[in-house]
N, C-alpha and C. Protein backbone atom coordinates (compact mmCIF):
# COMPACT_ATOMS: atom_id res chain seq x y z
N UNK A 1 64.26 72.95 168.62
CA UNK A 1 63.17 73.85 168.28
C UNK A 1 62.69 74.53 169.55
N UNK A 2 62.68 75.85 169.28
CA UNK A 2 62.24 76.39 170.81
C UNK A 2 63.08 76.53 171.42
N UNK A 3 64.18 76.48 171.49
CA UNK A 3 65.44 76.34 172.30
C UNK A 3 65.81 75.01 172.73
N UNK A 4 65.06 73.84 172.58
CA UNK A 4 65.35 72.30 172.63
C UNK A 4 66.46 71.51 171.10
N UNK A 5 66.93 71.39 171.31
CA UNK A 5 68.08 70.70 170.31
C UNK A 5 67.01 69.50 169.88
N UNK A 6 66.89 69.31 168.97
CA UNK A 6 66.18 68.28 168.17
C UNK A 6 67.52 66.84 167.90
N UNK A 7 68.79 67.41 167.43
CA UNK A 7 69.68 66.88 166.70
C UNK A 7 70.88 67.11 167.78
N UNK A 8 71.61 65.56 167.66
CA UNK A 8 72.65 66.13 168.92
C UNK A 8 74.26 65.35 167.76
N UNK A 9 75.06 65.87 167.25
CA UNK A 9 76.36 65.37 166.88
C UNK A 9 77.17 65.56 167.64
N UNK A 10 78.36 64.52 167.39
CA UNK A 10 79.72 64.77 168.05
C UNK A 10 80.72 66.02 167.36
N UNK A 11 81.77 66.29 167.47
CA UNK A 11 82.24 67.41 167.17
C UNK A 11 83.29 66.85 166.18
N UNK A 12 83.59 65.13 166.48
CA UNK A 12 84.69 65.06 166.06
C UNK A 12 84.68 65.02 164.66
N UNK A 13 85.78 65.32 163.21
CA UNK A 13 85.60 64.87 162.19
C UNK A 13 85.35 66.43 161.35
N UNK A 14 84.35 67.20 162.21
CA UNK A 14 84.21 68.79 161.54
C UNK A 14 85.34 69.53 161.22
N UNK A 15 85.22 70.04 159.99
CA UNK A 15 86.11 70.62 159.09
C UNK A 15 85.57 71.98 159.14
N UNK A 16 86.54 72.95 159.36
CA UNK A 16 85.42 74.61 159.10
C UNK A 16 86.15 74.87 157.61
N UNK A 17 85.27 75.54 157.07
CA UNK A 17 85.19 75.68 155.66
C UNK A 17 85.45 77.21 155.77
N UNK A 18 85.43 78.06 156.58
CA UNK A 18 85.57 79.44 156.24
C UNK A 18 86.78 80.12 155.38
N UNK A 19 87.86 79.23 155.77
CA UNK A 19 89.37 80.00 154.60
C UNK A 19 88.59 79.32 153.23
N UNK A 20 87.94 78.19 152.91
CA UNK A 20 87.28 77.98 151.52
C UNK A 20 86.66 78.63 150.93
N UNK A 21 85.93 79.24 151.53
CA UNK A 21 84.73 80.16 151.16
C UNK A 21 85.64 81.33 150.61
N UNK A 22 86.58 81.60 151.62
CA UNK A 22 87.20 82.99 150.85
C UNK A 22 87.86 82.94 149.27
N UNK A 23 88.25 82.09 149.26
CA UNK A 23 88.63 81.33 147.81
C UNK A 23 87.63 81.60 146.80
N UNK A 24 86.44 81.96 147.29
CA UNK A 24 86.02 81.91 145.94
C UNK A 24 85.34 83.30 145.49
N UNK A 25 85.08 83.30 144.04
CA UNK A 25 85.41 84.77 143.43
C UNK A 25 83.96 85.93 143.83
N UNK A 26 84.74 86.58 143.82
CA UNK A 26 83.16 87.76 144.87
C UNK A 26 82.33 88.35 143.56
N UNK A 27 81.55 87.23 143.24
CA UNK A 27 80.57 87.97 142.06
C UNK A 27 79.42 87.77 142.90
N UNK A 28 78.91 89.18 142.36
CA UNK A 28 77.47 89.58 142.89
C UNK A 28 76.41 88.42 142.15
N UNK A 29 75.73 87.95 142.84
CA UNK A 29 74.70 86.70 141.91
C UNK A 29 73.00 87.57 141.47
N UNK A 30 73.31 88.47 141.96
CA UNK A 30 71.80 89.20 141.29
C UNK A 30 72.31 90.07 140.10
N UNK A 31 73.54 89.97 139.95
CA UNK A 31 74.10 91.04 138.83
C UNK A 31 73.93 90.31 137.36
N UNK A 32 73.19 91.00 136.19
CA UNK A 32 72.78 90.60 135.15
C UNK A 32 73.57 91.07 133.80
N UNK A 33 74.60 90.27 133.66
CA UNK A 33 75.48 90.10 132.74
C UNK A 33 75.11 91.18 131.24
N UNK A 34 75.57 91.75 130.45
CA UNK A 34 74.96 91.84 129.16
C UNK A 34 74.72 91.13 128.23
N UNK A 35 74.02 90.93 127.39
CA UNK A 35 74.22 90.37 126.43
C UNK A 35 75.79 90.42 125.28
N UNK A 36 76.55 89.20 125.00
CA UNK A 36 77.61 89.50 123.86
C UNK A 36 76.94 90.44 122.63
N UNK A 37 78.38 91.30 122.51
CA UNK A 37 78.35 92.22 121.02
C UNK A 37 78.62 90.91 119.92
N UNK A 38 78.09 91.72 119.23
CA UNK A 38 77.42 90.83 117.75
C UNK A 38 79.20 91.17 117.03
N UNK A 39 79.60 92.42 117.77
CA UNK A 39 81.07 93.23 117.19
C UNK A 39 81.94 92.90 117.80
N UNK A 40 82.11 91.57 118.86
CA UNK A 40 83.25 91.27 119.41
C UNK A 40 84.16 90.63 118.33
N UNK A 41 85.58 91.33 118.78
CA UNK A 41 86.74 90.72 117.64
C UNK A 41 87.02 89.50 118.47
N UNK A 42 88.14 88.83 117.17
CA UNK A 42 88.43 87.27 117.80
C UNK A 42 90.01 87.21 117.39
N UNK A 43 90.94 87.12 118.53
CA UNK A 43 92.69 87.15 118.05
C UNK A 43 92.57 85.80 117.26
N UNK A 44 93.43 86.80 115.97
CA UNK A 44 93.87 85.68 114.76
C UNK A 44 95.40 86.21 114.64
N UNK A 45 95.89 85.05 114.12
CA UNK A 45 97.32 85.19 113.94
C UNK A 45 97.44 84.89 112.42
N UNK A 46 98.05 86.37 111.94
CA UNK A 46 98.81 86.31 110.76
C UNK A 46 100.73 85.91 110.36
N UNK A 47 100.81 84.77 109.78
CA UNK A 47 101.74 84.58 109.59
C UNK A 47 102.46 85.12 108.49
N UNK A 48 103.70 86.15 108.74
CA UNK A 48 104.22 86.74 108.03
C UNK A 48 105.73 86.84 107.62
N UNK A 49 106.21 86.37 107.14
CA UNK A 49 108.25 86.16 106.55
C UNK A 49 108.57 87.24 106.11
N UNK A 50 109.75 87.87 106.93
CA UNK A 50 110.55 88.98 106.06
C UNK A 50 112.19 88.89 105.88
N UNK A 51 112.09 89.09 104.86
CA UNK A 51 113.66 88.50 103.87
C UNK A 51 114.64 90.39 103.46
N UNK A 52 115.94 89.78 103.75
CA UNK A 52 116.85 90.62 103.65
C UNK A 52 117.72 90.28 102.25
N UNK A 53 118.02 90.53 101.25
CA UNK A 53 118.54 89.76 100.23
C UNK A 53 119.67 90.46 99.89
N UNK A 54 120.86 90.44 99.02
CA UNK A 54 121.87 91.37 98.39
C UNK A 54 122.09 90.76 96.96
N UNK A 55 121.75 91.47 95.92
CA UNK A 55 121.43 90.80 94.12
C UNK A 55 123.25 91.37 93.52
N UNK A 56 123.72 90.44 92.63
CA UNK A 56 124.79 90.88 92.20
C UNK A 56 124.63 90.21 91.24
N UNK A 57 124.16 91.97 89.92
CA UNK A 57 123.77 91.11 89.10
C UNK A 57 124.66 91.95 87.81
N UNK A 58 124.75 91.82 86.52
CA UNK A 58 125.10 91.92 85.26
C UNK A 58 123.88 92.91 84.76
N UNK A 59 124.37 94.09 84.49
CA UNK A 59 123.17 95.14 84.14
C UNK A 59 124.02 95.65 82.65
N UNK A 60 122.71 95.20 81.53
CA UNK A 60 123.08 94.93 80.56
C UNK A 60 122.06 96.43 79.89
N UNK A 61 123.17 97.75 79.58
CA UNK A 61 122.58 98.94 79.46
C UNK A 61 122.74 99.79 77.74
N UNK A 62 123.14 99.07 77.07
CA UNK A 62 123.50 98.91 75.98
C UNK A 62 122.43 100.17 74.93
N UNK A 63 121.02 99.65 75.77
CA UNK A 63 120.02 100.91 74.95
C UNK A 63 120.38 102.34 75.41
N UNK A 64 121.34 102.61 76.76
CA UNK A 64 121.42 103.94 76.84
C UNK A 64 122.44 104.32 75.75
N UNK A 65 123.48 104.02 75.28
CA UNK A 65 124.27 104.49 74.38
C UNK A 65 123.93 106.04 73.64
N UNK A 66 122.86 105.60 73.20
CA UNK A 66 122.14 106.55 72.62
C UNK A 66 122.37 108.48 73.16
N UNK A 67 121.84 108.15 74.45
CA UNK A 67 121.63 109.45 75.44
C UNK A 67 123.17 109.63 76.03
N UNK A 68 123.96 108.79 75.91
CA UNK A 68 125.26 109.19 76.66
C UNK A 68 126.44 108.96 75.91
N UNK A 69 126.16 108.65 74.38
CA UNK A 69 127.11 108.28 73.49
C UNK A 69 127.97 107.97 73.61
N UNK A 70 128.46 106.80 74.33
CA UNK A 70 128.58 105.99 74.28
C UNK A 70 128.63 104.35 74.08
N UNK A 71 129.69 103.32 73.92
CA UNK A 71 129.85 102.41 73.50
C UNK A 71 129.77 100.98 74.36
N UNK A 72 129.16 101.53 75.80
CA UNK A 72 128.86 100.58 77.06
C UNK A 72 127.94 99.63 76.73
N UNK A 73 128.19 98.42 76.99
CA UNK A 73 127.58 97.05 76.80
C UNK A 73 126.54 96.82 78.29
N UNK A 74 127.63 95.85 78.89
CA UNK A 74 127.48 95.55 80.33
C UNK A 74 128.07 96.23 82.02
N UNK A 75 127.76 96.24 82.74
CA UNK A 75 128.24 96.63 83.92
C UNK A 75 127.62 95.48 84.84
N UNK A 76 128.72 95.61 86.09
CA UNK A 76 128.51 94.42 87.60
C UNK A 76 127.31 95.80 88.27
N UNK A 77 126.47 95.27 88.99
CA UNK A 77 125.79 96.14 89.74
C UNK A 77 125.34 95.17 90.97
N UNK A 78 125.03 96.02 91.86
CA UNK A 78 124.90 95.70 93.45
C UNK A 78 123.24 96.11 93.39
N UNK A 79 122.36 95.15 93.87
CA UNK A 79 120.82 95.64 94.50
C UNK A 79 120.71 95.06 95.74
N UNK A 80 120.26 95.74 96.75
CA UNK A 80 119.43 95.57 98.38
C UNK A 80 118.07 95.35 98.63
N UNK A 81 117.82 94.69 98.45
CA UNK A 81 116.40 94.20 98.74
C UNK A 81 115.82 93.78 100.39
N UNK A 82 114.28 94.03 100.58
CA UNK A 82 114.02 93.80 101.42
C UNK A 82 112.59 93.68 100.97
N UNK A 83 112.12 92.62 101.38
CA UNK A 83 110.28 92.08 101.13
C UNK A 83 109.69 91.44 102.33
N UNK A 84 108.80 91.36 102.47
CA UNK A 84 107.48 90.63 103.64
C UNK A 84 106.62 90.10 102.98
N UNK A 85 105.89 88.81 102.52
CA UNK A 85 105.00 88.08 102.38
C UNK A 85 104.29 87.93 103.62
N UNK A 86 102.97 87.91 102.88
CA UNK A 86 101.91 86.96 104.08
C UNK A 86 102.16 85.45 103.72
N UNK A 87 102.06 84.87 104.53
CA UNK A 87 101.82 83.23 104.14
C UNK A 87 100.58 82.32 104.76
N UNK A 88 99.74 82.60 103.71
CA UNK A 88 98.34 81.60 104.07
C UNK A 88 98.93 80.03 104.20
N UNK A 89 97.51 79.36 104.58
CA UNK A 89 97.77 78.10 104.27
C UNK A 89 97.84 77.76 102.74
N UNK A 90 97.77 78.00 102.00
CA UNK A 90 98.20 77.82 100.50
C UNK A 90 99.35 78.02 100.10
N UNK A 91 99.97 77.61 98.82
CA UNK A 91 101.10 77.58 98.57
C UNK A 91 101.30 79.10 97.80
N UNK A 92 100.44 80.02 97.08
CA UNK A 92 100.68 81.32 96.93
C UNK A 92 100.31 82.56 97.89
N UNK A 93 101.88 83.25 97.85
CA UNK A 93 101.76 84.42 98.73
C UNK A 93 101.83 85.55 98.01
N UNK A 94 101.51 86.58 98.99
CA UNK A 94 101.01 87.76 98.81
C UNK A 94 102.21 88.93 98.97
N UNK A 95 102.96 89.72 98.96
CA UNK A 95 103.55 90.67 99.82
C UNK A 95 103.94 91.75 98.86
N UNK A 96 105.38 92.70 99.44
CA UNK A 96 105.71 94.14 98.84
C UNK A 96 107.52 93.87 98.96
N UNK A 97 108.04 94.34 97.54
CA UNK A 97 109.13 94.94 97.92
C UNK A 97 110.17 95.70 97.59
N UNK A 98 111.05 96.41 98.33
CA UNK A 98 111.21 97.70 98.50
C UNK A 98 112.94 97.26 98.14
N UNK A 99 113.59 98.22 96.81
CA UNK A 99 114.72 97.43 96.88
C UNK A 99 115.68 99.10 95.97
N UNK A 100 117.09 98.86 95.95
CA UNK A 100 117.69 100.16 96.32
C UNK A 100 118.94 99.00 95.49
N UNK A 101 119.30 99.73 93.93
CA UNK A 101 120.09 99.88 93.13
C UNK A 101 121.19 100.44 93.03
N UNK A 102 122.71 100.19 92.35
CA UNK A 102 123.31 101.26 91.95
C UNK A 102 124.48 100.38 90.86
N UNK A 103 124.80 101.35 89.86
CA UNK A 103 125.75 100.83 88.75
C UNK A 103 126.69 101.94 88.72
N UNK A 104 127.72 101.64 88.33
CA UNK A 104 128.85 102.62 88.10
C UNK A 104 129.67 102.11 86.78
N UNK A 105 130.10 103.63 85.83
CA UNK A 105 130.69 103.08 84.63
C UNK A 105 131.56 104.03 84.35
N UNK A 106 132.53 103.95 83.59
CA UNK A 106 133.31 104.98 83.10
C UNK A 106 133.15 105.71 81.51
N UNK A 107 133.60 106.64 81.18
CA UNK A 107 133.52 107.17 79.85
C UNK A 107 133.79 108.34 79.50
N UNK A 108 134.79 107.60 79.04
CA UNK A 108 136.54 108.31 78.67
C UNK A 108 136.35 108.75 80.19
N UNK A 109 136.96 110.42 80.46
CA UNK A 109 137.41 110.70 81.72
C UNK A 109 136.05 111.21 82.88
N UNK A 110 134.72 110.71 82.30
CA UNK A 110 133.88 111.19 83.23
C UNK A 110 133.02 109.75 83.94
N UNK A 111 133.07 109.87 84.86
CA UNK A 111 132.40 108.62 86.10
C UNK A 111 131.02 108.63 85.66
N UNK A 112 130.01 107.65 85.34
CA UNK A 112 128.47 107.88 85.39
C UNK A 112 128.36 106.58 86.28
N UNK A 113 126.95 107.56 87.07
CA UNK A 113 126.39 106.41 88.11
C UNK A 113 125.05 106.51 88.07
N UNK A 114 124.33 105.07 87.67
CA UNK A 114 122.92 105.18 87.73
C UNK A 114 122.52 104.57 89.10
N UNK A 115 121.41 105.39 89.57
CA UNK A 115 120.34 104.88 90.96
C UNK A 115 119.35 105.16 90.82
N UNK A 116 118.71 103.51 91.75
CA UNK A 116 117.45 102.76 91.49
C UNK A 116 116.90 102.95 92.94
N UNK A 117 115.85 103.47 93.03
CA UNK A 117 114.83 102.88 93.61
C UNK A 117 113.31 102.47 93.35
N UNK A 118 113.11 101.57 93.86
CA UNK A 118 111.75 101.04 93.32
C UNK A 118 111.00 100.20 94.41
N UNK A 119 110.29 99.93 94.29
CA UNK A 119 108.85 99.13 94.97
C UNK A 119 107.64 98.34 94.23
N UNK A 120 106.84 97.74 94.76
CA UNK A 120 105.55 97.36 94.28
C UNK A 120 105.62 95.82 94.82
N UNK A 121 104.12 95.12 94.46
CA UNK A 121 103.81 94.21 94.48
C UNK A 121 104.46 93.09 94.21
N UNK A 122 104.52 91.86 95.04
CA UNK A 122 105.21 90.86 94.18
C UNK A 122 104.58 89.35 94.97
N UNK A 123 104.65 88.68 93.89
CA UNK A 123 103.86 87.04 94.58
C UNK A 123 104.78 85.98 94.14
N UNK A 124 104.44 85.02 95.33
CA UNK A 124 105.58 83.99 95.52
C UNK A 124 104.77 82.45 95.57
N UNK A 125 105.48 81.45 94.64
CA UNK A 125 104.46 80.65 94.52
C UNK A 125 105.39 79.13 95.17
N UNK A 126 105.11 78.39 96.12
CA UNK A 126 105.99 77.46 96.36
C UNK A 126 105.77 76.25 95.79
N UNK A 127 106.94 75.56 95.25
CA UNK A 127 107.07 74.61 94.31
C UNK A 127 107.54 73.29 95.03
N UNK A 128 108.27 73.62 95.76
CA UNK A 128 108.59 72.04 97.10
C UNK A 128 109.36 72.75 98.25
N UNK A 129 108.38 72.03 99.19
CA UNK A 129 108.96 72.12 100.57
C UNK A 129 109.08 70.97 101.63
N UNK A 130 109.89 70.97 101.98
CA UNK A 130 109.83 70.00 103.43
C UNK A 130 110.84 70.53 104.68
N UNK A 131 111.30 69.86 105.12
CA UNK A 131 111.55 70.34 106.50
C UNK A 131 112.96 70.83 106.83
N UNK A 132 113.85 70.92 105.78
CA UNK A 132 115.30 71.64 105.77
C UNK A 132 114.90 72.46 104.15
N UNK A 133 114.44 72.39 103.65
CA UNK A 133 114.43 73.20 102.26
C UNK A 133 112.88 73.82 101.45
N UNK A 134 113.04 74.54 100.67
CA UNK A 134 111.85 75.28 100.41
C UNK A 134 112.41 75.83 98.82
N UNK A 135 111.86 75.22 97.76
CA UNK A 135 112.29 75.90 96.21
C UNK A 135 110.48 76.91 95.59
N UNK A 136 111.22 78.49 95.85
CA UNK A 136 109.64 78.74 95.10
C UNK A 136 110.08 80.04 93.95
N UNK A 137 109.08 79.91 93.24
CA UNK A 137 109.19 80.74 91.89
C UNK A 137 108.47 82.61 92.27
N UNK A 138 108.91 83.33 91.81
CA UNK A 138 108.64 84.72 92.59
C UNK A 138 108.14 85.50 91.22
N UNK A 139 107.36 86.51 91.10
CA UNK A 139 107.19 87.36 90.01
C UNK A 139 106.42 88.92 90.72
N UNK A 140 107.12 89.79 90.05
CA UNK A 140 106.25 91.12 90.48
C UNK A 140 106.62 92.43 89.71
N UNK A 141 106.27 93.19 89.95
CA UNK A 141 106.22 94.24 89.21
C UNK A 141 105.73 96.20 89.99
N UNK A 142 107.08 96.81 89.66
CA UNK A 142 107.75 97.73 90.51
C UNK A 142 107.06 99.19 90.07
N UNK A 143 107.25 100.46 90.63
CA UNK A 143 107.58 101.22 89.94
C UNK A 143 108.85 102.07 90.92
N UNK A 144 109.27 102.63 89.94
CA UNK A 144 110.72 103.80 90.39
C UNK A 144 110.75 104.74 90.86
N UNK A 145 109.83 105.33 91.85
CA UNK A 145 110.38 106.86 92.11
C UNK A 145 111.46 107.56 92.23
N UNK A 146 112.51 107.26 92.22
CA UNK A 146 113.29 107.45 91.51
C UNK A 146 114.79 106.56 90.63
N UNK A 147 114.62 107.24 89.61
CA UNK A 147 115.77 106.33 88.60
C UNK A 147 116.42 107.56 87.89
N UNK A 148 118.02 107.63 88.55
CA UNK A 148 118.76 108.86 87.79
C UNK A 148 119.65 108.12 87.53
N UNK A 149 120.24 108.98 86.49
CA UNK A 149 121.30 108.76 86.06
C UNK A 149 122.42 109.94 86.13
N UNK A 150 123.43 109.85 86.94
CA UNK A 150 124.12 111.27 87.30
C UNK A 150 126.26 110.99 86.74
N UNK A 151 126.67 112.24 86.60
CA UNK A 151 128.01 112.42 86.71
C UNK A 151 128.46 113.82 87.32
N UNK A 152 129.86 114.15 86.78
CA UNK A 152 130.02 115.23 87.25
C UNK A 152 129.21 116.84 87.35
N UNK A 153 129.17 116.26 85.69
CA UNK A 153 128.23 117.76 85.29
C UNK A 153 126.69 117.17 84.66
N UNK A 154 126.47 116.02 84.46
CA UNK A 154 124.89 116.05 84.22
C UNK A 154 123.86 115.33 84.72
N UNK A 155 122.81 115.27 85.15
CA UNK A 155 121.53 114.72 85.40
C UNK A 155 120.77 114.50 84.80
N UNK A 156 120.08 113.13 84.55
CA UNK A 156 119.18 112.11 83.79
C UNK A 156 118.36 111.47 84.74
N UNK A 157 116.93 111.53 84.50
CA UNK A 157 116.17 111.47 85.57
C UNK A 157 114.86 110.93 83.98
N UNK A 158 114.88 109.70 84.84
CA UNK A 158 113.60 109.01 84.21
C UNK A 158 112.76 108.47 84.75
N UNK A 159 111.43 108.04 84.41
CA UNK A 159 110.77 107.24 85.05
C UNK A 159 110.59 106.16 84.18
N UNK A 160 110.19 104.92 85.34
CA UNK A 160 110.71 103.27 85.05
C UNK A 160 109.34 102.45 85.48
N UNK A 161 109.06 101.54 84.90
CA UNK A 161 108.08 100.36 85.64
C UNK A 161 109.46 99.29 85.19
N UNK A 162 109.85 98.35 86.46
CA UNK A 162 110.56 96.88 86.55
C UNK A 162 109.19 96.31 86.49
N UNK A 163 109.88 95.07 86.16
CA UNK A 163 109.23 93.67 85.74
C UNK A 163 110.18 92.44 86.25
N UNK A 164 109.88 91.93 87.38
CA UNK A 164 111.03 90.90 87.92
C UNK A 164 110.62 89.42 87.93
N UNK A 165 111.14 88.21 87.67
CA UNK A 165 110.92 87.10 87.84
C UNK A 165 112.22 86.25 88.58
N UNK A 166 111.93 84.93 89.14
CA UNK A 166 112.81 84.81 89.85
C UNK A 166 112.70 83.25 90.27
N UNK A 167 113.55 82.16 90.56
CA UNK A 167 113.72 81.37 91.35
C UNK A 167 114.89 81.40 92.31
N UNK A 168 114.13 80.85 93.79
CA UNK A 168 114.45 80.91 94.85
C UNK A 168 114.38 79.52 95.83
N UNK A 169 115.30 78.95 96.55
CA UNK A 169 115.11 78.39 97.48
C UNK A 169 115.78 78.88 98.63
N UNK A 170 115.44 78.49 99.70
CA UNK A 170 115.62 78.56 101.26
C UNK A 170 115.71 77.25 101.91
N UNK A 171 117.06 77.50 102.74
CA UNK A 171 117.76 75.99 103.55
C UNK A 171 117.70 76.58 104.84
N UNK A 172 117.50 75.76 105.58
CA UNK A 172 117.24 75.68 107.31
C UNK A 172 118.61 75.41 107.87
N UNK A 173 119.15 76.05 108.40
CA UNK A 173 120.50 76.06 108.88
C UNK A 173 120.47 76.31 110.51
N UNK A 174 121.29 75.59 111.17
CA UNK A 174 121.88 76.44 112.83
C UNK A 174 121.49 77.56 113.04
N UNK A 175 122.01 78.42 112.27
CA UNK A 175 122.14 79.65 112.40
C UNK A 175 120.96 80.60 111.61
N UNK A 176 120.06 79.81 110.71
CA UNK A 176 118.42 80.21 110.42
C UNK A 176 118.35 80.42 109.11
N UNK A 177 117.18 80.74 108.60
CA UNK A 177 117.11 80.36 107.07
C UNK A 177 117.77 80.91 106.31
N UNK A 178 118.53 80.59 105.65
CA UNK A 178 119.10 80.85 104.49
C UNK A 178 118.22 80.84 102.99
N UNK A 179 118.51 82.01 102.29
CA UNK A 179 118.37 82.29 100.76
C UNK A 179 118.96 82.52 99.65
N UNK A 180 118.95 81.58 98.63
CA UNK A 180 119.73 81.38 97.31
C UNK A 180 118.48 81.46 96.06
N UNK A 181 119.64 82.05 95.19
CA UNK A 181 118.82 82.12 93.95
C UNK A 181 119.00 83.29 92.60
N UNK A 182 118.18 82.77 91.85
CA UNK A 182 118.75 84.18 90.32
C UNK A 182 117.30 85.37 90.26
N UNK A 183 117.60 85.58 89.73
CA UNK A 183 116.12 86.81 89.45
C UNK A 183 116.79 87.33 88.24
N UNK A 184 115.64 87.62 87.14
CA UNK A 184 115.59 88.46 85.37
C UNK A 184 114.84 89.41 85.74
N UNK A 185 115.77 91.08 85.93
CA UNK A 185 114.65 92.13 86.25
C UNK A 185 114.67 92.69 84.74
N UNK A 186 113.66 93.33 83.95
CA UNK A 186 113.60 94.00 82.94
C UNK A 186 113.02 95.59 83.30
N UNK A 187 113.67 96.52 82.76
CA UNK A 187 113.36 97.90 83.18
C UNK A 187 112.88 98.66 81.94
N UNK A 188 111.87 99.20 81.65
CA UNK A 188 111.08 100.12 81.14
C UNK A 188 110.90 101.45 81.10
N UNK A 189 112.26 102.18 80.87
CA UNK A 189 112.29 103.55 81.08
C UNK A 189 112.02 104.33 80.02
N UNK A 190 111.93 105.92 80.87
CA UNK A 190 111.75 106.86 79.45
C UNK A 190 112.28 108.37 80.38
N UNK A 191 113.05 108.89 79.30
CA UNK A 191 113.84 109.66 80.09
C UNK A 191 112.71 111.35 80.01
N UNK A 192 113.03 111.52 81.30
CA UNK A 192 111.91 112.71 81.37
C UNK A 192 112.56 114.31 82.04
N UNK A 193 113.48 114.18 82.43
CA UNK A 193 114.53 115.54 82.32
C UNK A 193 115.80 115.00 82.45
N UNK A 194 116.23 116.37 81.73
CA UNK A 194 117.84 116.17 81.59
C UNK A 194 118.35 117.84 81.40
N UNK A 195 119.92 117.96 81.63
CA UNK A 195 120.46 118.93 81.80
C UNK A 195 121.77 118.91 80.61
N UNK A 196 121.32 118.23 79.88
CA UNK A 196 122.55 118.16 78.76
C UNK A 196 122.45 118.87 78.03
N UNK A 197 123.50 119.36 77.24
CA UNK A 197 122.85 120.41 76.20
C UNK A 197 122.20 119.85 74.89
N UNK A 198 121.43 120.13 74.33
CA UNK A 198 120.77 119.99 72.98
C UNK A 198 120.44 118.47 73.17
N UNK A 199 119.84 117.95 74.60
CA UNK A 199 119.25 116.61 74.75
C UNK A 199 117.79 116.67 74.57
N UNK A 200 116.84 116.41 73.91
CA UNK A 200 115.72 116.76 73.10
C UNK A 200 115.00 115.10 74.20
N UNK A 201 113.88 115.81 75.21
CA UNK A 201 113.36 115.01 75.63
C UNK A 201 112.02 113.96 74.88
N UNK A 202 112.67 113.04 74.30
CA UNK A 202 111.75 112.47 73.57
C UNK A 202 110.68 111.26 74.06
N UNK A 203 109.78 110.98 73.93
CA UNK A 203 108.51 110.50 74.27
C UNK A 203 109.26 108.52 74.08
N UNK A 204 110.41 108.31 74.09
CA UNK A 204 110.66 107.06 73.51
C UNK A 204 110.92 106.07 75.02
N UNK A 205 110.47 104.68 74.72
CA UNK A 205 111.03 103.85 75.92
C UNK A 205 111.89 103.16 75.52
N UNK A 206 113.49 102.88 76.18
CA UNK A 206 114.43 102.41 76.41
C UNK A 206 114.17 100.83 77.36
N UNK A 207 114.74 100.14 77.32
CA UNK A 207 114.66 98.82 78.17
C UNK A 207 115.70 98.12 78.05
N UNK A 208 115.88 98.17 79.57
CA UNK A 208 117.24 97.46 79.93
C UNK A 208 117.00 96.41 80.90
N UNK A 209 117.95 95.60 81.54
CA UNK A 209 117.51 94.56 81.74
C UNK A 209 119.10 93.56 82.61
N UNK A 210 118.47 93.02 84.11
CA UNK A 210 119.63 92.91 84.66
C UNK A 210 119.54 90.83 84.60
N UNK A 211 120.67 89.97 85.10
CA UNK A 211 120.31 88.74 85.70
C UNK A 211 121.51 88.91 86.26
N UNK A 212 121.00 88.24 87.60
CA UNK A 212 121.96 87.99 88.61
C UNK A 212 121.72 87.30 89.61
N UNK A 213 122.74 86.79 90.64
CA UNK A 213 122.72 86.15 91.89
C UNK A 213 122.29 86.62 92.79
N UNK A 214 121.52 85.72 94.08
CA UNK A 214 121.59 86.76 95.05
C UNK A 214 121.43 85.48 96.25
N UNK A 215 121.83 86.21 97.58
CA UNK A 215 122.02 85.59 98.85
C UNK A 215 121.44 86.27 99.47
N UNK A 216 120.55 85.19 100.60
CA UNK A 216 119.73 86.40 101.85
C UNK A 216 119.33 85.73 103.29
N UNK A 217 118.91 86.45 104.10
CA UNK A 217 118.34 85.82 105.24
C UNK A 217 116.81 86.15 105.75
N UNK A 218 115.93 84.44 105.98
CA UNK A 218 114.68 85.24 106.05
C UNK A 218 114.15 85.06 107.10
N UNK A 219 113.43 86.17 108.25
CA UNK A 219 112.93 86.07 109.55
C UNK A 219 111.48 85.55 108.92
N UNK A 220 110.77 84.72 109.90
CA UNK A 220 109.57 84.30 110.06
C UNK A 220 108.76 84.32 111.12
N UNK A 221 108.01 85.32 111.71
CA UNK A 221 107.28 85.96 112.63
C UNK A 221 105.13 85.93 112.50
N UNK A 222 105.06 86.15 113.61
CA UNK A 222 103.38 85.94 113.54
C UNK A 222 103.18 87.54 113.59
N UNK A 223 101.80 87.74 113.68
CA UNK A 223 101.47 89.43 113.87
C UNK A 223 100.10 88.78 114.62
């Protein structure tokens, strides 16, 4: 005090702290934070599966006869499918899907080919799962923007609501999930132009109706 040392230590044992000090983070301590937004978001993770499928199914067209006079029963047909579910913690899901048709037939010497496309809603309900396998029941319901029916010389153009039901399971493989299973689509058309001659567009619905196999692969991703 005064220039008199009150306190006398040895030196030995002192540690300088100055590289410590730099270590630590340069916040201003008179600086006054805001208050939290009442509107701060909070990351959530949505879990979401998307499935690639190929349907090979028996398209049983028997009500067109009528419009193409003909004596056609059945035809093999090819569908492409592609869907995304959400998957809550519950056993029913939510999702959309988007799927791309085609049939081919003969009569007498002219080729007819009908094409499908369609969409809409569809829910998936799981029935047993464990840790290599997954069996669940599917139902939904489409509409067509477009559904023709074409050959050389004519065009048939209707509009359609599908109606699909379905069982499905999925196996856990090496190489990643695998999908098996049948689906009953029923189709609801009504033909709304045509280029035939003396084809009289009538107000009537037709319904046809496919079952078939199908194989697929399904990615499972967060968002």
């Amino acid at each position: 005090k005064k220039g008199v040392a009150r306190y006398q230590t040895s030196s030995i044992g002192v540690v300088e702290i100055e590289d410590d000090i730099k270590l630590l983070p340069g916040i201003d301590a008179e600086k006054i934070a805001p208050p939290k937004s009442v509107f701060q978001a909070e990351n959530k993770i949505s879990n979401i599966d998307s499935q690639f499928n190929i349907h090979f199914e028996s398209f049983r067209l028997s009500s067109l006869n009528e419009i193409y006079k003909d004596e056609i029963s059945t035809v093999f047909s090819q569908r492409y499918e592609t869907r995304s579910f959400y998957r809550p913690e519950w056993p029913l899901r939510f999702g959309f899907s988007l799927n791309y048709q085609n049939a081919y037939w003969e009569k007498n010497v002219e080729s007819l080919r009908l094409t499908i496309l369609s969409s809409g809603p569809h829910f998936q309900y799981s029935l047993f799962e464990d840790e290599d396998v997954q069996i669940t029941s599917l139902a939904g319901v489409e509409i067509a923007p477009f559904y023709e029916g074409s050959s050389t010389l004519y065009t048939d153009t209707y509009s359609a609501v599908l109606y699909d039901i379905g069982l499905e399971s999925v196996w856990k493989t090496e190489y990643g999930l695998f999908s098996f299973g049948s689906h009953f689509r029923l189709h609801n058309i009504v033909l709304t132009k045509s280029n035939r001659p003396n084809r009289e567009l009538k107000p009537r619905e037709y319904s046809l109706h496919t079952l078939g196999a199908m194989i697929g692969y399904k990615i499972e991703w967060n968002l």
